[in-house]
C-alpha atoms as a PDB file:
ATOM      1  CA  UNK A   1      72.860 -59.754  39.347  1.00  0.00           C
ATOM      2  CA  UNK A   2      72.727 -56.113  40.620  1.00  0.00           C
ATOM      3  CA  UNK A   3      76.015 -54.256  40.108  1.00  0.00           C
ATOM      4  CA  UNK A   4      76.477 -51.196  42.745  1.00  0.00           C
ATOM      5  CA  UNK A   5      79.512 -49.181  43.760  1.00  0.00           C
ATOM      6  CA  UNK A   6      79.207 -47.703  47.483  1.00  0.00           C
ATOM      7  CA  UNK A   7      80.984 -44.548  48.686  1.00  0.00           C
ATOM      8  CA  UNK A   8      81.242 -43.808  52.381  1.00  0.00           C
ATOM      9  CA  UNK A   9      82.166 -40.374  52.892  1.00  0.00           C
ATOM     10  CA  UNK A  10      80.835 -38.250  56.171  1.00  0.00           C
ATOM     11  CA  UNK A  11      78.038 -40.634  56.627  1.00  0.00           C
ATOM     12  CA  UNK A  12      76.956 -40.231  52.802  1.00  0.00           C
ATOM     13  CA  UNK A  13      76.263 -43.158  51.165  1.00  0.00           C
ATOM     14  CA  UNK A  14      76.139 -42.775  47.119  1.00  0.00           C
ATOM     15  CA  UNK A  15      75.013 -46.294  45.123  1.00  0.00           C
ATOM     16  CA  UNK A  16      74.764 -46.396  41.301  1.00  0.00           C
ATOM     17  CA  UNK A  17      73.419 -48.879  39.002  1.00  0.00           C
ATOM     18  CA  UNK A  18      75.990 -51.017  37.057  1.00  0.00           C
ATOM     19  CA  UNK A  19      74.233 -48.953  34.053  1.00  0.00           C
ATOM     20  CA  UNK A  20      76.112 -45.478  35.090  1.00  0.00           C
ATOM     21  CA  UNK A  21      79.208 -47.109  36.674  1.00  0.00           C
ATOM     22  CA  UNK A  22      79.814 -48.339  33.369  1.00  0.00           C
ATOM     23  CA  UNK A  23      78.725 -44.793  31.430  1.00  0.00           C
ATOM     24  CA  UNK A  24      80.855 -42.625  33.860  1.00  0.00           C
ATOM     25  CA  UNK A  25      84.132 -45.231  32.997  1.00  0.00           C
ATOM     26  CA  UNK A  26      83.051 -45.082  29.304  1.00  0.00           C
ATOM     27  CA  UNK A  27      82.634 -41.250  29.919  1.00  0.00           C
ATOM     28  CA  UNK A  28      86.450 -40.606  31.792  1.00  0.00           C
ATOM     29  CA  UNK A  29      88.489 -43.045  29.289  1.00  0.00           C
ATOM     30  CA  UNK A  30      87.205 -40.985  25.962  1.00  0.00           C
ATOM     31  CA  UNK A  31      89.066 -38.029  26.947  1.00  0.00           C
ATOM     32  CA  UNK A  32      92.966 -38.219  25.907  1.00  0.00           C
ATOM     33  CA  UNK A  33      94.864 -39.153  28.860  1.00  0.00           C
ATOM     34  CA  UNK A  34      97.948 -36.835  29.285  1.00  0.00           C
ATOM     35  CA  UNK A  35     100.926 -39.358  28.404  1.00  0.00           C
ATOM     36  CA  UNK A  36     103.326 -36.928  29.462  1.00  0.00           C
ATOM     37  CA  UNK A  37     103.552 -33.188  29.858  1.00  0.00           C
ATOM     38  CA  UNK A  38     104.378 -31.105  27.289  1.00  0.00           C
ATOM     39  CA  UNK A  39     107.016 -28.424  26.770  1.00  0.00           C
ATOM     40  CA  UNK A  40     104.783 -25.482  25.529  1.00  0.00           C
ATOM     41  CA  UNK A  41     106.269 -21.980  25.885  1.00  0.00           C
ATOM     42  CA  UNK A  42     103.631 -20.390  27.699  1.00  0.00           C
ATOM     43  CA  UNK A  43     104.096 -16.891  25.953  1.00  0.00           C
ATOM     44  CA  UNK A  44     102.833 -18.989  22.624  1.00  0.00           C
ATOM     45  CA  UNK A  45     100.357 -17.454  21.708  1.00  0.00           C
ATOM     46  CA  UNK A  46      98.193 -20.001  19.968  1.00  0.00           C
ATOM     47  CA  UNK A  47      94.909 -17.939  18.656  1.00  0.00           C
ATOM     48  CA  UNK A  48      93.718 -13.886  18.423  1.00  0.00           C
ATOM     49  CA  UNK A  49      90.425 -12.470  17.914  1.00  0.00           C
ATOM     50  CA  UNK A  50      88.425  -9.676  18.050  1.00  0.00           C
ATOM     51  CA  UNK A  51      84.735  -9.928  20.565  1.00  0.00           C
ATOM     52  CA  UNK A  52      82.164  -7.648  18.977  1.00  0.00           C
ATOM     53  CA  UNK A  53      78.684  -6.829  20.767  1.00  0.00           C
ATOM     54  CA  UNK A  54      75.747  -6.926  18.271  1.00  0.00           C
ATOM     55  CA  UNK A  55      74.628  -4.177  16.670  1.00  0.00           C
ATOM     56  CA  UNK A  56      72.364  -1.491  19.800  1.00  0.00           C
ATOM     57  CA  UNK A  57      74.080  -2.921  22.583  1.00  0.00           C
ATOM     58  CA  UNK A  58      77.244  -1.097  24.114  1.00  0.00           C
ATOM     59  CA  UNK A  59      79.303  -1.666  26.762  1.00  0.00           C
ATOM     60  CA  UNK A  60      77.904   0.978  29.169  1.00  0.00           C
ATOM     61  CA  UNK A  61      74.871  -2.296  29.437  1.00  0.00           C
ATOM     62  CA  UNK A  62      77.448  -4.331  31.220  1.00  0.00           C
ATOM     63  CA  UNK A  63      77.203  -4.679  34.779  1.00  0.00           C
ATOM     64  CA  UNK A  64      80.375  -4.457  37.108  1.00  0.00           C
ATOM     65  CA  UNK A  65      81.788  -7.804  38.157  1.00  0.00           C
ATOM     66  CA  UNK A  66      80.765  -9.255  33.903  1.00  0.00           C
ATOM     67  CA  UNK A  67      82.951 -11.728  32.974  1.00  0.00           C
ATOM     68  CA  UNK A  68      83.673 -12.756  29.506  1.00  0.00           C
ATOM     69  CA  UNK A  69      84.046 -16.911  29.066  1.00  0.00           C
ATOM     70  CA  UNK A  70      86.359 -17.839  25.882  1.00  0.00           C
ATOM     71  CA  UNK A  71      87.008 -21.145  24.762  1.00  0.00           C
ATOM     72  CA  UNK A  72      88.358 -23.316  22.314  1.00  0.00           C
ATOM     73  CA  UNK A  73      87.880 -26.898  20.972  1.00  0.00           C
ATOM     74  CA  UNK A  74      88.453 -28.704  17.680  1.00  0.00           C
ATOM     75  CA  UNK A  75      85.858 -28.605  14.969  1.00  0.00           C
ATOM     76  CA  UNK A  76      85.122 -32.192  14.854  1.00  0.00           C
ATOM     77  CA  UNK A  77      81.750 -32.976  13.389  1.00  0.00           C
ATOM     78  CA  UNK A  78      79.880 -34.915  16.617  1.00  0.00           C
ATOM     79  CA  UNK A  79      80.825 -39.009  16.471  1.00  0.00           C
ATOM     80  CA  UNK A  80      76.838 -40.038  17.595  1.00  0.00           C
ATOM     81  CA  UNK A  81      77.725 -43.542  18.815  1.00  0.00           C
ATOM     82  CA  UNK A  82      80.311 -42.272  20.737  1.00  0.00           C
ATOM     83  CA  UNK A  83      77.875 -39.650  22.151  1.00  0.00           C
ATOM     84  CA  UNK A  84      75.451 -42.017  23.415  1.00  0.00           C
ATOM     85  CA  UNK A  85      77.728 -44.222  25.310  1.00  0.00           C
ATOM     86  CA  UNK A  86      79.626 -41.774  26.869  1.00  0.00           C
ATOM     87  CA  UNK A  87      77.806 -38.715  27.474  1.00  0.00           C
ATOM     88  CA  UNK A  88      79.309 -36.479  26.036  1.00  0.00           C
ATOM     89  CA  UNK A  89      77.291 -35.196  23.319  1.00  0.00           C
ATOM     90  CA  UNK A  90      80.378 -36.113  20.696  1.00  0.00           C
ATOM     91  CA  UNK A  91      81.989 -32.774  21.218  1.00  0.00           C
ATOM     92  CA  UNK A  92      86.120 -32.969  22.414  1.00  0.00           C
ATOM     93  CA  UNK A  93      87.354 -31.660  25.452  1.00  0.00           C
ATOM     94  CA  UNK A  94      88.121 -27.924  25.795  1.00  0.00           C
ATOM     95  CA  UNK A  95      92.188 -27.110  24.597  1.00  0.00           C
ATOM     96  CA  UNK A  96      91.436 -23.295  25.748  1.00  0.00           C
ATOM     97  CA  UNK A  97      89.543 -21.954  27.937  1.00  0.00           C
ATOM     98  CA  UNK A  98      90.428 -18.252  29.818  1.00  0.00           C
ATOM     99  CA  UNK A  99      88.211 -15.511  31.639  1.00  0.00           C
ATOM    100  CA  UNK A 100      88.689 -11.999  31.590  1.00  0.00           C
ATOM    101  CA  UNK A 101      86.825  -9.597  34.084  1.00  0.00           C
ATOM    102  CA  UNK A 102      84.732  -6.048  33.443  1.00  0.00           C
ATOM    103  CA  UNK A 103      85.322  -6.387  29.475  1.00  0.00           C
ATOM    104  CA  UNK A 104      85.118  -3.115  27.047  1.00  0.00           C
ATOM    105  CA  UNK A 105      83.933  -4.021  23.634  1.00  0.00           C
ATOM    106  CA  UNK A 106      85.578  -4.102  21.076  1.00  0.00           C
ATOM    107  CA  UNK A 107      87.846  -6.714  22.755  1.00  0.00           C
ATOM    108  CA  UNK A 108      90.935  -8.448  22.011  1.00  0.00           C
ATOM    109  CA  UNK A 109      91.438 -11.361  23.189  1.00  0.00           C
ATOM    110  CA  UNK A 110      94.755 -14.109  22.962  1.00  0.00           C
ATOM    111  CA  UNK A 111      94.783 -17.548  23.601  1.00  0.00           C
ATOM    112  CA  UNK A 112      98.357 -18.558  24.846  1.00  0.00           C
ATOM    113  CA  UNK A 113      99.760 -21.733  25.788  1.00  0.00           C
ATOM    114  CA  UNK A 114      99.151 -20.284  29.975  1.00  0.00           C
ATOM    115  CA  UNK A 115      95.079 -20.619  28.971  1.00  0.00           C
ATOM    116  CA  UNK A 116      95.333 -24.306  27.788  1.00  0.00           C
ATOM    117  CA  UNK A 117      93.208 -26.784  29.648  1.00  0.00           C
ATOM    118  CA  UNK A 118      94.799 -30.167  30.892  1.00  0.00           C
ATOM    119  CA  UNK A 119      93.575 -31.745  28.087  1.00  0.00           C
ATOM    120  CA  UNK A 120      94.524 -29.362  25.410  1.00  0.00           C
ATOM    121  CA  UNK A 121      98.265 -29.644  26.990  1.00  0.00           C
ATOM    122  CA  UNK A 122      98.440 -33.496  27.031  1.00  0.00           C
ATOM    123  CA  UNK A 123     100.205 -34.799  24.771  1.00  0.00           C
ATOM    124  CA  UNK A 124     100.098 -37.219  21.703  1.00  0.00           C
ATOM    125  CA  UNK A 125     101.611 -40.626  22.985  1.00  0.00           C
ATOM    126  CA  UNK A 126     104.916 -41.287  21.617  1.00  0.00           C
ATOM    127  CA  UNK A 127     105.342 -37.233  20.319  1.00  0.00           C
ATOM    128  CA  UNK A 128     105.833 -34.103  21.830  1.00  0.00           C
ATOM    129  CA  UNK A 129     103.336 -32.742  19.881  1.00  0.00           C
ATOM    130  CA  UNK A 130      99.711 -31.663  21.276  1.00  0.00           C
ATOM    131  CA  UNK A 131      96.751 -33.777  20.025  1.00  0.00           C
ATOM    132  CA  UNK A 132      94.789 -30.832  18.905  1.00  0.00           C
ATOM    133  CA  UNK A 133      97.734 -29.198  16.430  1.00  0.00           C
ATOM    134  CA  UNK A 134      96.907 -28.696  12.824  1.00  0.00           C
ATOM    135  CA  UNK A 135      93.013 -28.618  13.805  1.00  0.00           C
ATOM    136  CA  UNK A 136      90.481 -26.098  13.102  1.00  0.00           C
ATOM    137  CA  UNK A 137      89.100 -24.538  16.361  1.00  0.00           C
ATOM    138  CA  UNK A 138      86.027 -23.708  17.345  1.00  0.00           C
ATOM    139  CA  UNK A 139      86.198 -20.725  19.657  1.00  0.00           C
ATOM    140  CA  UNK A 140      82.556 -19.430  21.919  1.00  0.00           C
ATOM    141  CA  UNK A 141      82.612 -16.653  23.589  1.00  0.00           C
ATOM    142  CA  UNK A 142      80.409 -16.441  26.679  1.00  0.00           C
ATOM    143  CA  UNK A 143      79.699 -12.665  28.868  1.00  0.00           C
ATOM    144  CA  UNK A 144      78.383 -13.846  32.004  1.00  0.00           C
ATOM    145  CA  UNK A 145      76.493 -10.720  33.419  1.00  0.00           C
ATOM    146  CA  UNK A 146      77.274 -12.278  37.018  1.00  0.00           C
ATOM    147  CA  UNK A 147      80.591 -13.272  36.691  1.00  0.00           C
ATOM    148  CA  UNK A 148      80.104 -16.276  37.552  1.00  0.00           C
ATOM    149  CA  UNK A 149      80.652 -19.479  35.497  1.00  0.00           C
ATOM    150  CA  UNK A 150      78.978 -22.040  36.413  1.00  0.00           C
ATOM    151  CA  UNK A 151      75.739 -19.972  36.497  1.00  0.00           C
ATOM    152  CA  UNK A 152      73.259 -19.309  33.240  1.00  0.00           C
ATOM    153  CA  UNK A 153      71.273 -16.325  32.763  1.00  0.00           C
ATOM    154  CA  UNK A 154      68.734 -15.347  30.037  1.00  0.00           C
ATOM    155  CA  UNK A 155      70.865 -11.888  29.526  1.00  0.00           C
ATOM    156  CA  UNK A 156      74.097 -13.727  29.273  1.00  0.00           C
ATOM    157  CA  UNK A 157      75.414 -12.856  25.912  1.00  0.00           C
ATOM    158  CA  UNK A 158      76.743 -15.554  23.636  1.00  0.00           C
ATOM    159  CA  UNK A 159      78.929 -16.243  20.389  1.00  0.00           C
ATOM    160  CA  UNK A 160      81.214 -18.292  18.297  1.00  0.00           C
ATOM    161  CA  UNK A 161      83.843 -17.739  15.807  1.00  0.00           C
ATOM    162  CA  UNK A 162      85.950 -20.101  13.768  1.00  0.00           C
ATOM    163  CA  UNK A 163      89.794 -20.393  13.747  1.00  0.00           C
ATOM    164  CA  UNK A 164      91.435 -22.270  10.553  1.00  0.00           C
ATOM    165  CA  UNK A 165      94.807 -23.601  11.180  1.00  0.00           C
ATOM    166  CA  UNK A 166      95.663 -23.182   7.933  1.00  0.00           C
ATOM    167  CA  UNK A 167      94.901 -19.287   7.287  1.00  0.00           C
ATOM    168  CA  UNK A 168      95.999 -18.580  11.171  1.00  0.00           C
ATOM    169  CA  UNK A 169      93.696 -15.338  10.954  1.00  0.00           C
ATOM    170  CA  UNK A 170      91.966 -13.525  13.756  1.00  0.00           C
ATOM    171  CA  UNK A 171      88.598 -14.867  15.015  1.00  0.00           C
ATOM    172  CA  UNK A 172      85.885 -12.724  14.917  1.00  0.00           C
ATOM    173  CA  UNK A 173      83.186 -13.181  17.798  1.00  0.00           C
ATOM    174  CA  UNK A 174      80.398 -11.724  17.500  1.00  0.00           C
ATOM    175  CA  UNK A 175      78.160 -11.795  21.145  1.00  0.00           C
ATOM    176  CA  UNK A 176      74.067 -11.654  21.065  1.00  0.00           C
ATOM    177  CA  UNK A 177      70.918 -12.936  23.301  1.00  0.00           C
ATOM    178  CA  UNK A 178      70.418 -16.202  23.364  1.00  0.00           C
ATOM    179  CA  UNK A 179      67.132 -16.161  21.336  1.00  0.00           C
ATOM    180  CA  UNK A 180      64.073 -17.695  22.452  1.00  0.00           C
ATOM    181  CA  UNK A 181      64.838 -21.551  23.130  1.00  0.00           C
ATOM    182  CA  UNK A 182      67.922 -20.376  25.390  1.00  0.00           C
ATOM    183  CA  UNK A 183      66.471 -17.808  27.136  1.00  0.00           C
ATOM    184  CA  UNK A 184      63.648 -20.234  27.629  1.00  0.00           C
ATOM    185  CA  UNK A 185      66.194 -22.905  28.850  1.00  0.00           C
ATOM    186  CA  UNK A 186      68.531 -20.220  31.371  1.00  0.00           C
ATOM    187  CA  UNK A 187      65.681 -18.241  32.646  1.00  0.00           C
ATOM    188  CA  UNK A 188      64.832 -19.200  36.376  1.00  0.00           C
ATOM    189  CA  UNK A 189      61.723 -20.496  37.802  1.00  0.00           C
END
């Protein structure tokens, strides 16, 4: 028996296969719920770094209205099983995430408790403690020549640093092209 889930909204009608009903439910219940909200200080801040342009490219490149894309997420090695059913490529949600406009490299970035996502503020259940605390981090850097997020260009510059929980040092980022395969994949036809 067919399985289908209709939405009437403005006249649209959307119907999905019991297939992807079940996926996108699969998808939305592997993220950690927020059980409660936590009492962060938002002046915390939780991670520094340092965002570097490779070596023969300067900031005078960068064209007005740039943006720079920083997030963070735990460095979890990918849970394949988990990827398949749900979607998500076995990566966890984003606990950071922040933009900053027109950026001058060198730049020095925080990561307070203000730039956490909803997931990276929800709580453990039963604790006041964040899920993500004690984890290494795995923060990418992102400059957007267009400013604009959801959009990918071949001359977007890209990079990735690690923060250990343990040692608590700065991260170093260290932005370059996106070689060949990614410019192949961002460049528009």
């Amino acid at each position: 028996a067919a399985f289908s889930v209709e939405l009437h909204t403005k006249k649209t009608e959307v119907i999905i296969s019991r297939r992807d009903a079940l996926t996108t439910v699969g998808f939305l219940l592997s993220f950690p719920l927020p059980t409660k909200a936590t009492s962060i200080d938002e002046s915390i801040t939780h991670v520094t770094g340092t965002v570097t342009l490779q070596n023969g490219l300067s900031s005078e490149n960068i064209e007005p209205g740039a943006a720079l894309y920083i997030t963070a997420r735990t460095n979890k090695p990918d849970n394949v099983p988990k990827a398949i059913l749900d979607g998500s490529r076995g990566k966890s949600p984003p606990v950071f995430a922040s933009r900053f406009e027109n950026p001058q490299f060198p730049f020095k970035f925080s990561l307070t408790s203000e730039n956490l996502t909803v997931e990276g503020a929800s709580a453990v259940e039963g604790s006041d403690n964040v899920w993500w605390r004690g984890e290494d981090l795995v923060v990418s850097a992102r400059l957007d020549s267009d400013g604009v997020a959801a959009t990918r260009d071949p001359t977007d510059l890209v990079g990735r640093g690690f923060y250990s929980s343990e040692l608590r040092d700065d991260v170093m980022i260290d932005l370059q092209g996106r070689g060949m395969f990614g410019k192949a994949v961002t460049s528009k036809k």
